[in-house]
N, C-alpha and C. Protein backbone atom coordinates (compact mmCIF):
# COMPACT_ATOMS: atom_id res chain seq x y z
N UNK A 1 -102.18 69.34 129.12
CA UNK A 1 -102.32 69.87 127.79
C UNK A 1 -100.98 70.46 127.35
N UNK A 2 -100.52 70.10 125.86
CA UNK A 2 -99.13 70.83 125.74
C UNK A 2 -99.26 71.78 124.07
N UNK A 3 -98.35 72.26 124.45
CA UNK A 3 -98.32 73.02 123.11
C UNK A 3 -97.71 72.80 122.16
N UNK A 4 -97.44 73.39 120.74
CA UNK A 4 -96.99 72.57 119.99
C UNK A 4 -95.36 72.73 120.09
N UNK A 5 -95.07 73.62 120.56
CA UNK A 5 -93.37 74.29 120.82
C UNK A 5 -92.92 73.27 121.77
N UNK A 6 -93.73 72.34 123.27
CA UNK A 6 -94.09 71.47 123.78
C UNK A 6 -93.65 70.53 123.25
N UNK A 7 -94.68 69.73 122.55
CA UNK A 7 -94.62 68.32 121.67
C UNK A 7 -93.39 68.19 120.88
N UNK A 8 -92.59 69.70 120.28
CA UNK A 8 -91.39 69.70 119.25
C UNK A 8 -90.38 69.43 120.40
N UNK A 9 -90.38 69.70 121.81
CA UNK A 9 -89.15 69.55 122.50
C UNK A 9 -89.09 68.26 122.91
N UNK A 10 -90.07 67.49 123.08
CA UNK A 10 -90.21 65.98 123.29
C UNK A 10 -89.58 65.46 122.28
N UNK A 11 -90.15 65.39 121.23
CA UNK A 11 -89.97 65.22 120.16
C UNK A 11 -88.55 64.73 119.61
N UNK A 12 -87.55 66.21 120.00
CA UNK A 12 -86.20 66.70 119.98
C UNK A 12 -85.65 65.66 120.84
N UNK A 13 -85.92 65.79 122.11
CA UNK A 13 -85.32 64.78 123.07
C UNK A 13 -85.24 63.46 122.87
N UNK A 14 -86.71 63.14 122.32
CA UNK A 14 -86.53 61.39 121.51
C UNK A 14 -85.31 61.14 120.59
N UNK A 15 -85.30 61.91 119.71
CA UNK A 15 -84.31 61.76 118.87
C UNK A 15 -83.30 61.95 118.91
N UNK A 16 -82.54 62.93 120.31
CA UNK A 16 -81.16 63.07 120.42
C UNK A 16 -80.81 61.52 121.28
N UNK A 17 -81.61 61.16 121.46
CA UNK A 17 -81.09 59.80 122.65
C UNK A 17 -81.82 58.93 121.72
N UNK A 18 -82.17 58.66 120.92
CA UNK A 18 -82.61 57.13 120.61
C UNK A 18 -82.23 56.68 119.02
N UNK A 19 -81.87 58.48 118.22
CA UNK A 19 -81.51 58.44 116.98
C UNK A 19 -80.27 58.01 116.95
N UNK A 20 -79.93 57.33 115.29
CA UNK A 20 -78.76 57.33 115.40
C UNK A 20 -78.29 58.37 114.18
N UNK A 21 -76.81 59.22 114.00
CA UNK A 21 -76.62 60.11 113.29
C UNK A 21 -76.19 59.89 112.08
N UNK A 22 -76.83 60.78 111.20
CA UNK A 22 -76.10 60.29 109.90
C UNK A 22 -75.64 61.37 108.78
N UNK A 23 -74.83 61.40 108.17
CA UNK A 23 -74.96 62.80 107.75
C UNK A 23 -75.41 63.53 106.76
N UNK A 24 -75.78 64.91 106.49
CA UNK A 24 -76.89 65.48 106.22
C UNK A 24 -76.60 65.66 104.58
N UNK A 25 -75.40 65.38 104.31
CA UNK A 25 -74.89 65.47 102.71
C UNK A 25 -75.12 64.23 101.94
N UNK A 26 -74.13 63.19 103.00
CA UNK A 26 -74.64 62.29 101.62
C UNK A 26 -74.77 60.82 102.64
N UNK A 27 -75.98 60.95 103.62
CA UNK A 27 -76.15 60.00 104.45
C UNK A 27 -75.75 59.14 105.19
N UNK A 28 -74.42 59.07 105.10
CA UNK A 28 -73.41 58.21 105.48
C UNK A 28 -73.41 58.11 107.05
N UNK A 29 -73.33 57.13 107.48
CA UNK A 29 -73.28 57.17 109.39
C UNK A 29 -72.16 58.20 110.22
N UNK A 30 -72.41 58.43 111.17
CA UNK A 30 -71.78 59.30 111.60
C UNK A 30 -71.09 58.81 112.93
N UNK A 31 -70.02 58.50 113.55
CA UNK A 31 -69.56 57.55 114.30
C UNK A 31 -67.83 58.35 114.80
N UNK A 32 -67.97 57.94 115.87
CA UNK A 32 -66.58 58.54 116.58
C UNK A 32 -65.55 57.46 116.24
N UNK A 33 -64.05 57.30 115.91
CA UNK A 33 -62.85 57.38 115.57
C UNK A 33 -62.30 57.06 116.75
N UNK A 34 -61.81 55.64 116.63
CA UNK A 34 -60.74 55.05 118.00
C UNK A 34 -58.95 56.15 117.14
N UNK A 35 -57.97 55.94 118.45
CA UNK A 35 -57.27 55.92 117.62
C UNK A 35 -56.65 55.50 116.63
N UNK A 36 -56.70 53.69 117.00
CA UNK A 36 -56.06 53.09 116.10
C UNK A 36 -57.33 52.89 115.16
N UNK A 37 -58.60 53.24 114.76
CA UNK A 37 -59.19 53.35 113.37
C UNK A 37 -58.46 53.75 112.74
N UNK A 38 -58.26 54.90 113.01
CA UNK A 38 -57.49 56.49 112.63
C UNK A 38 -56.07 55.80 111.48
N UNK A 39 -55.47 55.12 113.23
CA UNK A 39 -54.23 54.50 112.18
C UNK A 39 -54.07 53.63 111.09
N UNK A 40 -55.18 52.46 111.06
CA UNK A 40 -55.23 51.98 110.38
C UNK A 40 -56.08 52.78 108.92
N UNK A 41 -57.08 53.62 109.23
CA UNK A 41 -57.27 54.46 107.27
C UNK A 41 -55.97 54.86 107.07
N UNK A 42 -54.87 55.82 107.94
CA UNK A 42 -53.66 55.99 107.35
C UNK A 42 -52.77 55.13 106.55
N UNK A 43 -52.68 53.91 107.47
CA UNK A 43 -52.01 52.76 106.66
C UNK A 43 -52.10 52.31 105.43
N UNK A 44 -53.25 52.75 104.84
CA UNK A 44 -54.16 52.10 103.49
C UNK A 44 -53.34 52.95 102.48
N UNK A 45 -52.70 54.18 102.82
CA UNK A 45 -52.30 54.59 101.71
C UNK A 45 -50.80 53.91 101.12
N UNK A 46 -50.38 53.98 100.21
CA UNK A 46 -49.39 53.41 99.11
C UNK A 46 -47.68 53.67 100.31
N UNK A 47 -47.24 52.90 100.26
CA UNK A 47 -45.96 52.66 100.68
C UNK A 47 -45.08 53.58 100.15
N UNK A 48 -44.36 54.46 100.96
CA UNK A 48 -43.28 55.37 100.62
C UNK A 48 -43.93 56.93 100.80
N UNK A 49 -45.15 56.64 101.08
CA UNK A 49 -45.83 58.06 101.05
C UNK A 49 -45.51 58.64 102.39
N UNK A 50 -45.56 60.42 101.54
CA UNK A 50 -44.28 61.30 102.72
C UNK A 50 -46.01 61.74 103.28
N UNK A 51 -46.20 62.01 104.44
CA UNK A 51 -47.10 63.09 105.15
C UNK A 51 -46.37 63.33 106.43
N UNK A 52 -47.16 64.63 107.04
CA UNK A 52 -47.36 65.06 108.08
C UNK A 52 -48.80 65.12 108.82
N UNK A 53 -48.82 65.38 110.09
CA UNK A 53 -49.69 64.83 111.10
C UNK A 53 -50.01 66.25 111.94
N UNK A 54 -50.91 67.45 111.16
CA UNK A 54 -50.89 68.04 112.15
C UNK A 54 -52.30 68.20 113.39
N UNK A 55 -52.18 68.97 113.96
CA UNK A 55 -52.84 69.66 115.13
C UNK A 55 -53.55 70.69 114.77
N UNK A 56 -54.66 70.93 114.39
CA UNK A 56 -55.40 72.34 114.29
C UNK A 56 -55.54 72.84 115.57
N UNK A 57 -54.86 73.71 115.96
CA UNK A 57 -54.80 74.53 117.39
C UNK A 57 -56.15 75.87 117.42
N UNK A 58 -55.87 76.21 116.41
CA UNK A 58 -57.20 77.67 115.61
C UNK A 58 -57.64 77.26 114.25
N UNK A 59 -58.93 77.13 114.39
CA UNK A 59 -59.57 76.75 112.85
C UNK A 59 -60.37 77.96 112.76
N UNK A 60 -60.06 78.96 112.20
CA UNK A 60 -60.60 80.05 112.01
C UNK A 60 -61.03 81.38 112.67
N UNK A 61 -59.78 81.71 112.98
CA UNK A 61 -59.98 82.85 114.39
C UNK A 61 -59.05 84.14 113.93
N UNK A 62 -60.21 84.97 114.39
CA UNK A 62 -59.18 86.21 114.80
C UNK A 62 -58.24 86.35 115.65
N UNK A 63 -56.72 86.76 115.94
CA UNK A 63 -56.02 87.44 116.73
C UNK A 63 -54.84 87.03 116.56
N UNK A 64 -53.66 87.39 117.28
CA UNK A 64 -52.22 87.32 117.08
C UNK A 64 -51.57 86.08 117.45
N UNK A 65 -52.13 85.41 118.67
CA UNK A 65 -51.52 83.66 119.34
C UNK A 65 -50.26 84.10 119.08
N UNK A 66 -49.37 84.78 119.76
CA UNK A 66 -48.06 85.08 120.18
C UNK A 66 -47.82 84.65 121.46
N UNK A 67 -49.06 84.41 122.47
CA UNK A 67 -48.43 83.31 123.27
C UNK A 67 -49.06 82.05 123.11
N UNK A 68 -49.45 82.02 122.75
CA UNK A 68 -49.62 80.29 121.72
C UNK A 68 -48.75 79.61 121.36
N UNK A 69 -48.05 80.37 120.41
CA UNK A 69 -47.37 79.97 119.50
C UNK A 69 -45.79 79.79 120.62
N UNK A 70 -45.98 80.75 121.69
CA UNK A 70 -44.75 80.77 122.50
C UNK A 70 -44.77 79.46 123.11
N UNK A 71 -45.93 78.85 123.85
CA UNK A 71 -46.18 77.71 124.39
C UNK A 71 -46.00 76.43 123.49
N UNK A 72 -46.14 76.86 122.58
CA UNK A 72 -45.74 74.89 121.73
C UNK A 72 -44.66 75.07 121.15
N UNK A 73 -43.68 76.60 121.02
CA UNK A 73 -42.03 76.40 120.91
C UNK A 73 -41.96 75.27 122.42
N UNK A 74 -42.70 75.84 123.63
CA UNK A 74 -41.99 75.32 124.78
C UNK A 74 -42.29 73.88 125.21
N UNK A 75 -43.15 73.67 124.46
CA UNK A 75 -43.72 72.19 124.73
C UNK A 75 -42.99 71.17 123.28
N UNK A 76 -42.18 72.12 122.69
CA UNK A 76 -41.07 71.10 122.00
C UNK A 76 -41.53 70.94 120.17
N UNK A 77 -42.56 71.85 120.09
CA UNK A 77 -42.69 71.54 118.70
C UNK A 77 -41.78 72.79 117.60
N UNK A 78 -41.75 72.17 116.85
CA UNK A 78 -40.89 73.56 115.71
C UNK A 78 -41.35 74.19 114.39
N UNK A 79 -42.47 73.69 114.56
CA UNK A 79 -43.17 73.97 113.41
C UNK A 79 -44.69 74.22 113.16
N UNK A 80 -45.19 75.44 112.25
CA UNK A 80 -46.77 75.66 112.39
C UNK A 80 -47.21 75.52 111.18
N UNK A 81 -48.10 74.97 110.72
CA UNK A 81 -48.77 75.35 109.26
C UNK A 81 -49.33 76.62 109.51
N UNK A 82 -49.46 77.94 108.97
CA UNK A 82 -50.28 79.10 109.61
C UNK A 82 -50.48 79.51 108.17
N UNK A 83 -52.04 79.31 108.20
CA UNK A 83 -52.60 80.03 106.74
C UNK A 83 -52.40 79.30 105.42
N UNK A 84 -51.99 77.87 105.78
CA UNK A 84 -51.69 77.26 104.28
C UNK A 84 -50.11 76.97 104.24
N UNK A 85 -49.09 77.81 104.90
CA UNK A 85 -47.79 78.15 104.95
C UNK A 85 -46.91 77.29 106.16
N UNK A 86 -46.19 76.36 105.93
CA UNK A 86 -45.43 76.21 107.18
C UNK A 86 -44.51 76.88 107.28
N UNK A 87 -44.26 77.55 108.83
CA UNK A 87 -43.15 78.60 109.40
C UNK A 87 -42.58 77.39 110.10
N UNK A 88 -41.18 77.86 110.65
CA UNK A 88 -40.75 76.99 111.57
C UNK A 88 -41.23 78.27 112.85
N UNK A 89 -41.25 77.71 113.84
CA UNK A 89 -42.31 78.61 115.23
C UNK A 89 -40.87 79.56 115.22
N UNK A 90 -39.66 79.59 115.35
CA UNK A 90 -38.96 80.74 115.79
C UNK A 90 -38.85 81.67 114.63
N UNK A 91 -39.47 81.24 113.47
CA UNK A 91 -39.59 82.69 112.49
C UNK A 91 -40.88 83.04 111.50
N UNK A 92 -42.04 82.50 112.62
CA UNK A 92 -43.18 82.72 112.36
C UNK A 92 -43.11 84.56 112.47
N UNK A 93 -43.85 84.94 111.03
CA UNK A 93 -44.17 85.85 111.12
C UNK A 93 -45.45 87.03 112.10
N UNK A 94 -45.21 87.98 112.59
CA UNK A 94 -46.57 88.27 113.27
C UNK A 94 -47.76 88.60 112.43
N UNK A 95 -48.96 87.74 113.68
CA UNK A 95 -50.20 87.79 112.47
C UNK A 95 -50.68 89.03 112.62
N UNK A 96 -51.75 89.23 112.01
CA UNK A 96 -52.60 90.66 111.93
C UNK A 96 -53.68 89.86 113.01
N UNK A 97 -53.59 91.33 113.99
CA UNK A 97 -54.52 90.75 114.95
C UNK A 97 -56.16 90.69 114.59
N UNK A 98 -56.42 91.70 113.68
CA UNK A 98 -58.16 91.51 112.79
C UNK A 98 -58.60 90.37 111.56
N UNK A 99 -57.19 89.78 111.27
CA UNK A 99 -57.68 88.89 110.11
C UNK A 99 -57.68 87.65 110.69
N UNK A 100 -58.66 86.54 109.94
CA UNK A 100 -58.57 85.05 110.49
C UNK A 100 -57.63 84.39 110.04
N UNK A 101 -57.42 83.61 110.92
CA UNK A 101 -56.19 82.48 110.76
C UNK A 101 -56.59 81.01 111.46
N UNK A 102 -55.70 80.40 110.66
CA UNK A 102 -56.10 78.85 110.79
C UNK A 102 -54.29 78.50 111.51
N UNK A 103 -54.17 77.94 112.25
CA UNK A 103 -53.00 77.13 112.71
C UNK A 103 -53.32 76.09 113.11
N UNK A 104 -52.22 75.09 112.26
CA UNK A 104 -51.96 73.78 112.54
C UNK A 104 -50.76 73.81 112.91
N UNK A 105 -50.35 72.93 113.85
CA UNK A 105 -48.97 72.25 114.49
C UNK A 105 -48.42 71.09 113.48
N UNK A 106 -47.44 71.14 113.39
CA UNK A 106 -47.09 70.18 112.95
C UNK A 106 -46.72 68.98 113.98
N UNK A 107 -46.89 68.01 114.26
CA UNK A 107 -46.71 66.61 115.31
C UNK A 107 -45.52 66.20 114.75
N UNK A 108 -45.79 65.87 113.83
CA UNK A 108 -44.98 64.42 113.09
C UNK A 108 -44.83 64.74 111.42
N UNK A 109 -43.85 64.24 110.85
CA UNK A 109 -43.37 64.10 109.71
C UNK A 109 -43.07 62.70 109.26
N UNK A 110 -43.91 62.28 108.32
CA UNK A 110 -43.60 60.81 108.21
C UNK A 110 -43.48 60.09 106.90
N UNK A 111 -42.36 58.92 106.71
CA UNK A 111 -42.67 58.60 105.21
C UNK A 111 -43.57 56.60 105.65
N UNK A 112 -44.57 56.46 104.99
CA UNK A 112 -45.22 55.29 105.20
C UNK A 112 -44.39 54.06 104.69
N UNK A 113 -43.90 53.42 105.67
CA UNK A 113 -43.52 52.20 105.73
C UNK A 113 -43.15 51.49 106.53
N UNK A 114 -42.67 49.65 106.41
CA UNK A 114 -42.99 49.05 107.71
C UNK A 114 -42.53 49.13 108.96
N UNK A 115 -43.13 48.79 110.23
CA UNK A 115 -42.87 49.07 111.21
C UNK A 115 -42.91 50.81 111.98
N UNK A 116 -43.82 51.47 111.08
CA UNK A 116 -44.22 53.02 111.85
C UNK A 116 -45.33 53.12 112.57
N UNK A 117 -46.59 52.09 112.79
CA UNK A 117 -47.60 51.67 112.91
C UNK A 117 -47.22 52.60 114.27
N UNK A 118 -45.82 52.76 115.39
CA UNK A 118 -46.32 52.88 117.02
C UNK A 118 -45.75 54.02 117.06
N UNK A 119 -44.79 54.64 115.87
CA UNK A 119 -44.34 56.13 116.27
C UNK A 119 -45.90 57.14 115.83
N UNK A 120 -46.63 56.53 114.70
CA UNK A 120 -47.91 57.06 113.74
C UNK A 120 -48.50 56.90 115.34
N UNK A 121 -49.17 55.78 116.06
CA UNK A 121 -49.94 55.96 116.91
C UNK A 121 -49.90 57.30 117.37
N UNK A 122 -48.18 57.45 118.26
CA UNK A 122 -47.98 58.10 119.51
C UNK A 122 -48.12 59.26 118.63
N UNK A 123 -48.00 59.89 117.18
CA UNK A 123 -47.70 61.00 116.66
C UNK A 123 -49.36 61.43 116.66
N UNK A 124 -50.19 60.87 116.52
CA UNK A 124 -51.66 60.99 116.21
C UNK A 124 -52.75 60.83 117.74
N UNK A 125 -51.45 60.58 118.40
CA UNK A 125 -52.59 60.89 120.32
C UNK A 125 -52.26 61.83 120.55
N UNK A 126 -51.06 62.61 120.37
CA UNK A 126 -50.43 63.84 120.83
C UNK A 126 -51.12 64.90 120.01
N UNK A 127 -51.61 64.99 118.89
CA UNK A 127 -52.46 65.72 117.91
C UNK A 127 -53.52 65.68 118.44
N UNK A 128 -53.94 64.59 118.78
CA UNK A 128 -55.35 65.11 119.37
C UNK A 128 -55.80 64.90 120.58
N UNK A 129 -54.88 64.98 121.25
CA UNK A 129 -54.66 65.82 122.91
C UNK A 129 -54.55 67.24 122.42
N UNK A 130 -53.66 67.60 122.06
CA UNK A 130 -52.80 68.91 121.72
C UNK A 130 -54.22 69.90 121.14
N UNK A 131 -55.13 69.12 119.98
CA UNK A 131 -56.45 69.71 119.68
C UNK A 131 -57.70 69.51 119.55
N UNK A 132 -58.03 69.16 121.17
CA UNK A 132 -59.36 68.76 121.78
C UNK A 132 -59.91 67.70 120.87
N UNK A 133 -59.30 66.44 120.42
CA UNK A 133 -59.79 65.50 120.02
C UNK A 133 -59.96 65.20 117.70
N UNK A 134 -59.29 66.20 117.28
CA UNK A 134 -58.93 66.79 115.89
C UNK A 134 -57.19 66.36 115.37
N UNK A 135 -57.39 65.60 114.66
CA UNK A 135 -56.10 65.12 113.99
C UNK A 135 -56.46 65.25 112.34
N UNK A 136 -55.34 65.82 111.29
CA UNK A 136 -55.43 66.13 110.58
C UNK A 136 -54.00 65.22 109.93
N UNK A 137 -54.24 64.43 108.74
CA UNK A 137 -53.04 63.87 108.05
C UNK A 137 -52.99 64.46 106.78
N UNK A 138 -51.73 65.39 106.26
CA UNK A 138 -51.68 65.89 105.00
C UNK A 138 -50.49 65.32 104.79
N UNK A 139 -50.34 64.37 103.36
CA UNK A 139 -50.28 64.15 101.89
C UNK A 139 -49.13 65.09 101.54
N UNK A 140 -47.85 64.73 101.85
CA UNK A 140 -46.53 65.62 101.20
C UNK A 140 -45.80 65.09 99.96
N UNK A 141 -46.09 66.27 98.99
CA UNK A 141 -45.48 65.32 97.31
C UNK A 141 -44.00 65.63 97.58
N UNK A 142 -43.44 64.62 96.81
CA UNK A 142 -41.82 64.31 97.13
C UNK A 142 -41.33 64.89 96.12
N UNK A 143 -40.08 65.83 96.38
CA UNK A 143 -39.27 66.98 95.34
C UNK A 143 -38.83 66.17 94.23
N UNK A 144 -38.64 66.33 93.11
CA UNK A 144 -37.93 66.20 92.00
C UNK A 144 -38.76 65.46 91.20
N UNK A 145 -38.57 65.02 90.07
CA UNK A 145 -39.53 64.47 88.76
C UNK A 145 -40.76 63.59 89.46
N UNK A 146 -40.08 62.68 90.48
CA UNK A 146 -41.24 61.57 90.47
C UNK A 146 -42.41 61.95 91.82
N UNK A 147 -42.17 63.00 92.27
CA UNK A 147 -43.00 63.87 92.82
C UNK A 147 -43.96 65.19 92.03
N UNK A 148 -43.90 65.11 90.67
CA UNK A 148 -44.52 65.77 90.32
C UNK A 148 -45.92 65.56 89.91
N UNK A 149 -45.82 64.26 89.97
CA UNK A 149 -47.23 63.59 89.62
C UNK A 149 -48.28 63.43 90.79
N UNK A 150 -47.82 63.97 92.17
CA UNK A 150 -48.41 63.47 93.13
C UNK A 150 -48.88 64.78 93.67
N UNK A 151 -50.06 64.69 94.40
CA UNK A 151 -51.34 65.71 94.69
C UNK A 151 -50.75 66.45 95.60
N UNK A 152 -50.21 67.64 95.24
CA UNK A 152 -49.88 68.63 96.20
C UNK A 152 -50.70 68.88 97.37
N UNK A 153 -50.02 68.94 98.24
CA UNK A 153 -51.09 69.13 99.45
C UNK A 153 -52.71 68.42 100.10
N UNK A 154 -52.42 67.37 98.87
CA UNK A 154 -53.78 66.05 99.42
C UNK A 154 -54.11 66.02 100.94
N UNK A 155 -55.22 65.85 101.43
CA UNK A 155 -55.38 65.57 102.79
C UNK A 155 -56.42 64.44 102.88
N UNK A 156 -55.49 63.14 103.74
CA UNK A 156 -56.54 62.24 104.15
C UNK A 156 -57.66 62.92 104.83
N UNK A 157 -58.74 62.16 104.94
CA UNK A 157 -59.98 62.68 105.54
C UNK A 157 -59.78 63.00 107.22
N UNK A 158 -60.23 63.70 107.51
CA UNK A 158 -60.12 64.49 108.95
C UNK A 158 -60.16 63.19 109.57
N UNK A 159 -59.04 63.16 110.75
CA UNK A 159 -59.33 62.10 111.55
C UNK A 159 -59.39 62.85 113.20
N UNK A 160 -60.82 62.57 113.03
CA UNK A 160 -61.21 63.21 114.76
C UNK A 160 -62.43 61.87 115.71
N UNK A 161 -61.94 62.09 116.71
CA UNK A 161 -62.18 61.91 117.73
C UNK A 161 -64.00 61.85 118.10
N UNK A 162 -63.97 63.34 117.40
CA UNK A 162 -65.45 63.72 117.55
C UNK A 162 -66.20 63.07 116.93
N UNK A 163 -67.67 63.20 116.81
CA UNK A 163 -68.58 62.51 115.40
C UNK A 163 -68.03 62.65 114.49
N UNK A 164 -68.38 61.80 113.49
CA UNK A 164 -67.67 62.28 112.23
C UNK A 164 -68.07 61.01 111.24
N UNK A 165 -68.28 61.46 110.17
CA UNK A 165 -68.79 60.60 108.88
C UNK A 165 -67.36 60.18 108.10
N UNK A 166 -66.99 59.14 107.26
CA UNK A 166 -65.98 58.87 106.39
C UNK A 166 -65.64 59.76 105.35
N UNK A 167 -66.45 60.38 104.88
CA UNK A 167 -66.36 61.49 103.77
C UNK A 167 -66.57 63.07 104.53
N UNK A 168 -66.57 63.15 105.53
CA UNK A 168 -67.19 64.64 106.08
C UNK A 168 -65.69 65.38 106.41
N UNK A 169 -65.44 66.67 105.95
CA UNK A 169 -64.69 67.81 105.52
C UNK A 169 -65.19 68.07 107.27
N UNK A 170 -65.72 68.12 107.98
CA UNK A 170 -65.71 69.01 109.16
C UNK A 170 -66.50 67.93 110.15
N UNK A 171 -66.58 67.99 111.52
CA UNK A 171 -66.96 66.81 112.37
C UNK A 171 -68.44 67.36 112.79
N UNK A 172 -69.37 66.45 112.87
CA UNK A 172 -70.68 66.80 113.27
C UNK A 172 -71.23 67.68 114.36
N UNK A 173 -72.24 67.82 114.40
CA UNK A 173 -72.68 68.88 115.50
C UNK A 173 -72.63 68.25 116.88
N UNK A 174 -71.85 68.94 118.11
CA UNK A 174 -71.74 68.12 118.65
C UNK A 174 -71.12 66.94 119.16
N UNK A 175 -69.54 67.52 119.90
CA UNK A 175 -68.81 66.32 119.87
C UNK A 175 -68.91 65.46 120.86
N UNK A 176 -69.81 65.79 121.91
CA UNK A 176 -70.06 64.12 122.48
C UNK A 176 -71.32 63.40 122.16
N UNK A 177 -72.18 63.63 120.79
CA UNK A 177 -72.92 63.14 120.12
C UNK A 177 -74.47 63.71 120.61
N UNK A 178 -75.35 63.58 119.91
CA UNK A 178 -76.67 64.41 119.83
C UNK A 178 -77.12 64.81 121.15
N UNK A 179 -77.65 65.81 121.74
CA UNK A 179 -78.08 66.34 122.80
C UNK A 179 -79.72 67.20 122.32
N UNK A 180 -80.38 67.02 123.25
CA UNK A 180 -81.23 68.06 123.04
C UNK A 180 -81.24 69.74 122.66
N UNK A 181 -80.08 69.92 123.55
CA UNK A 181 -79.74 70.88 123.33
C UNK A 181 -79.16 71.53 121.77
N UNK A 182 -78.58 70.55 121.01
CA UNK A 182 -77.72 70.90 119.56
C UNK A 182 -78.46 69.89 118.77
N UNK A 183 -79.84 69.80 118.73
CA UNK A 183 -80.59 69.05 117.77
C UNK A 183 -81.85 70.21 116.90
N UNK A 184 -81.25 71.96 116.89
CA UNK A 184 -82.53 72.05 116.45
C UNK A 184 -81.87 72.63 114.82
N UNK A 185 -83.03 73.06 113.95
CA UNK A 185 -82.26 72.98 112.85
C UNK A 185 -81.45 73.13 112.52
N UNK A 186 -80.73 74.43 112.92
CA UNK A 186 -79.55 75.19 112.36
C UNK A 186 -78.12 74.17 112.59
N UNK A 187 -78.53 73.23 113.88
CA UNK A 187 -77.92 72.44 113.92
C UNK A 187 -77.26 70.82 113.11
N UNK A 188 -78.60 70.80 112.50
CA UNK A 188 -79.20 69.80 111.33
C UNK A 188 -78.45 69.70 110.49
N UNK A 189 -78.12 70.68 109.54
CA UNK A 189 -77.80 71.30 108.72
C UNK A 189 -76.84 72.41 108.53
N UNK A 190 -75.23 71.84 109.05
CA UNK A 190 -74.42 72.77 108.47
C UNK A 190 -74.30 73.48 108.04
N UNK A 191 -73.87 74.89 107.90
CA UNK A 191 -73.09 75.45 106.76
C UNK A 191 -72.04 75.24 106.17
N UNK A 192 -71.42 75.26 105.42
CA UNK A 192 -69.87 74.58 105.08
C UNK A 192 -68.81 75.51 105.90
């Protein structure tokens, strides 16, 4: 005899192993990202286009990462997006250890055209080594008149590793895909 709290965990279990995911906004499948997918949506954009390739190291955390930030001077990078702002890492300002902060690395700096297809690879495995499987491509408008027309700070769509839908702002619940465990509502259903 089972109960009904019972029958809902069966239930749960059917569906983390036999469902497939889709997402909860605007239905779209939900599917993990080779690298070279990755590279090739990059490619699609217009020839001559400037971006960078970063690393979200902290997506929304409290505290200072003063040795964080000491460790990827030493692992060779020179640069952080922190808060919207790129510092170069030796004159990053100190954070406030109570307020949240977002840091991205910068990987790579790139302008799109032919023959970048294997530096873009290697710039976009190291991003997401560097952040547990999270690569981020932002959209750099080019200085003077004929850069003024172009979308400040645009960001191709998250390119991760994890689940993740074509249109989804953040990667699904769950990055080695549905479990019993991360199938109950709150899970369902995001918050933004």
């Amino acid at each position: 005899m089972g109960t009904i709290t019972e029958i809902y965990d069966y239930l749960r279990l059917l569906y983390a192993r036999v469902g497939i995911p889709h997402c909860p906004k605007d239905g779209s499948l939900v599917s993990r990202q080779t690298p070279q997918q990755i590279v090739d949506r990059v490619l699609t954009l217009p020839e001559g286009t400037r971006f960078q390739v970063l690393a979200p190291v902290v997506r929304g955390r409290k505290g200072e990462y003063e040795s964080l930030v000491q460790e990827l001077a030493g692992q060779g990078f020179a640069r952080a997006r922190v808060d919207g702002t790129v510092y170069e890492l030796a004159e990053l300002p100190k954070l406030a250890r109570y307020e949240v902060h977002t840091i991205e690395v910068v990987v790579d700096r790139l302008v799109l055209r032919p023959g970048i297809e294997r530096r873009l690879t290697d710039s976009l495995e190291t991003a997401l080594k560097l952040a547990d499987g999270v690569a981020e491509v932002q959209i750099v408008p080019r200085e003077g008149p004929a850069g003024r027309d172009a979308p400040e700070g645009r960001r191709v769509p998250p390119a991760r590793r994890a689940l993740t839908g074509p249109r989804m702002a953040r990667e699904a619940p769950g990055r080695t895909g549905p479990a019993p465990g991360r199938t109950g509502w709150e899970e369902a259903c995001p918050r933004p």
